[in-house]
Protein backbone atom coordinates (compact mmCIF):
# COMPACT_ATOMS: atom_id res chain seq x y z
CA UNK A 1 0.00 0.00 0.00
CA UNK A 2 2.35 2.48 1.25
CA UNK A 3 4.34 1.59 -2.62
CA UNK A 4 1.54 2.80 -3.97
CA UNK A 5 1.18 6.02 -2.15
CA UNK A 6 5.14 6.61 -3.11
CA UNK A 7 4.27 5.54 -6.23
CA UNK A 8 1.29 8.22 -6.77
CA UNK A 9 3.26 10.84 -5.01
CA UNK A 10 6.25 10.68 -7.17
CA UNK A 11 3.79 10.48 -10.67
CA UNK A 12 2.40 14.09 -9.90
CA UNK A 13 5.61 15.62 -8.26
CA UNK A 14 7.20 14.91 -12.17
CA UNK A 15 3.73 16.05 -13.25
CA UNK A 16 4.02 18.92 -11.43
CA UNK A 17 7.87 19.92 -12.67
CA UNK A 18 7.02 19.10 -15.85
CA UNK A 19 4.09 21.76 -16.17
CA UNK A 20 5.81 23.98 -14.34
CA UNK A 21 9.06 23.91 -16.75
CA UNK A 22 9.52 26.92 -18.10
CA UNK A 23 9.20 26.89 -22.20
CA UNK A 24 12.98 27.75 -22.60
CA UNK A 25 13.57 24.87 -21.16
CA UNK A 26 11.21 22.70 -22.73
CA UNK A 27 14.29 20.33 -24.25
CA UNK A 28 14.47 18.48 -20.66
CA UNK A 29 11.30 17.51 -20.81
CA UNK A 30 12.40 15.19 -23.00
CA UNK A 31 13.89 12.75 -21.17
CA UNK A 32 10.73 11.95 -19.87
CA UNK A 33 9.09 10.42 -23.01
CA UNK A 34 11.01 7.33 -22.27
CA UNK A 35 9.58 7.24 -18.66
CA UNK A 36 8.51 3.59 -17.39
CA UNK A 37 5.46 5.61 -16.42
CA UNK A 38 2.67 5.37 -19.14
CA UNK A 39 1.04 8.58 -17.79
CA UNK A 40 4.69 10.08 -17.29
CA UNK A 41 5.17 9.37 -20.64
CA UNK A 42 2.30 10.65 -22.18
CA UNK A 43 2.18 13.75 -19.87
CA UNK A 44 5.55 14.37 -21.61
CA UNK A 45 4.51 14.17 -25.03
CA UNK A 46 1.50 16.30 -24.42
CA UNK A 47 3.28 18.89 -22.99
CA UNK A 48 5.86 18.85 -26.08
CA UNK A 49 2.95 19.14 -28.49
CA UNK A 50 0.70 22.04 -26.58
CA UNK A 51 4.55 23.88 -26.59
CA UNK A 52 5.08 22.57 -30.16
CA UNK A 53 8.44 22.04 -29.41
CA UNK A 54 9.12 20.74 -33.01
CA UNK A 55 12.70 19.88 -31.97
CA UNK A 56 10.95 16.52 -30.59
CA UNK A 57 10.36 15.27 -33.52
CA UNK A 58 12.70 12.35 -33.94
CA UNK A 59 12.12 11.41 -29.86
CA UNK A 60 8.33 11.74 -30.59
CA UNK A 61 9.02 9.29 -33.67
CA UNK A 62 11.06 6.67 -31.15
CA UNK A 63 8.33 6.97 -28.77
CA UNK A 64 5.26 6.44 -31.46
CA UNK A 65 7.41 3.65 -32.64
CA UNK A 66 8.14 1.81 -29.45
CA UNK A 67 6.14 3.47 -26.38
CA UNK A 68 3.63 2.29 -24.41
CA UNK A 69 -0.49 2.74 -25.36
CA UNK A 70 -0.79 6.19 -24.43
CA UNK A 71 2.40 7.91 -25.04
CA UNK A 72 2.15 6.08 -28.94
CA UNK A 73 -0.95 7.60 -29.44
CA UNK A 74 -0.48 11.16 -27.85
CA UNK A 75 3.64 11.12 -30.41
CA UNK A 76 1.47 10.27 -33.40
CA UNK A 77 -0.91 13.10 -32.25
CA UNK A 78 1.60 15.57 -31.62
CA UNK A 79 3.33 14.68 -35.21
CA UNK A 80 0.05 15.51 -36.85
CA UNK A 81 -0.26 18.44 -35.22
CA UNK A 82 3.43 19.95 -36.05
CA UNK A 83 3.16 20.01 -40.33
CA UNK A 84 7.00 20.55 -40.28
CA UNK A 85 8.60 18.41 -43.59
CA UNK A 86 10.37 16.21 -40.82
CA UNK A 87 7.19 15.47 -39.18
CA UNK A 88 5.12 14.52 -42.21
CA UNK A 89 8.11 12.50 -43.15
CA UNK A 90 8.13 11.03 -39.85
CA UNK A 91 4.55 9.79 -39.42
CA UNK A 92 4.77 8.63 -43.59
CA UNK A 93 7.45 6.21 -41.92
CA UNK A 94 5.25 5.24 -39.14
CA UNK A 95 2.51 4.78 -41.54
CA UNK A 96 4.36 2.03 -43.17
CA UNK A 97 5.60 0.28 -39.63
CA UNK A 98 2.55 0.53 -37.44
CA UNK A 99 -1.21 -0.74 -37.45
CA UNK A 100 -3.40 1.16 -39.64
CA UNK A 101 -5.72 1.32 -36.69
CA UNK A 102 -3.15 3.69 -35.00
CA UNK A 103 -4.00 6.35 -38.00
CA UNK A 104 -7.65 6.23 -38.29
């Protein structure tokens, strides 16, 4: 029980620093995409695409690639939602190595 209170505790402390992260600093938020954490993870990716930090790209590609459920789906989200070139490129690669489900 008391894991899971640590456990809990520790999710929305990173919650909390990541939200809090100022935008010039948005490149450490990075490191979280490949959190153990599905929400971690997700929270991460979220936050990268409401900042459009476009400089994710290739991370956000890993983590559609090879994340877990909810960070997947929130990297493909986020690569919709940037147009760059590399990001078009990006999900025309996923395209071809996922599920079509994941793009419907």
């Amino acid at each position: 029980m008391q894991e899971d209170i640590d456990e809990d505790y520790t999710q929305q402390l990173i919650f909390s620093k990541l939200t809090i992260m100022p935008y010039a600093d948005s490149e450490q938020i990075c490191r979280y995409v490949t959190s153990d954490d599905m929400f971690i993870q997700e929270k991460a990716v979220i936050l990268l695409r409401k900042r459009n930090y476009t400089a994710a790209a290739r991370a956000l590609f890993e983590v559609a690639q090879n994340g877990m459920h909810n960070g997947r789906m929130a990297a493909i989200f986020a690569l919709k939602q940037f147009r760059t070139e590399e990001s078009k490129r990006l999900l025309k690669e996923l395209e071809a190595l996922l599920p079509k489900h994941y793009f419907t």
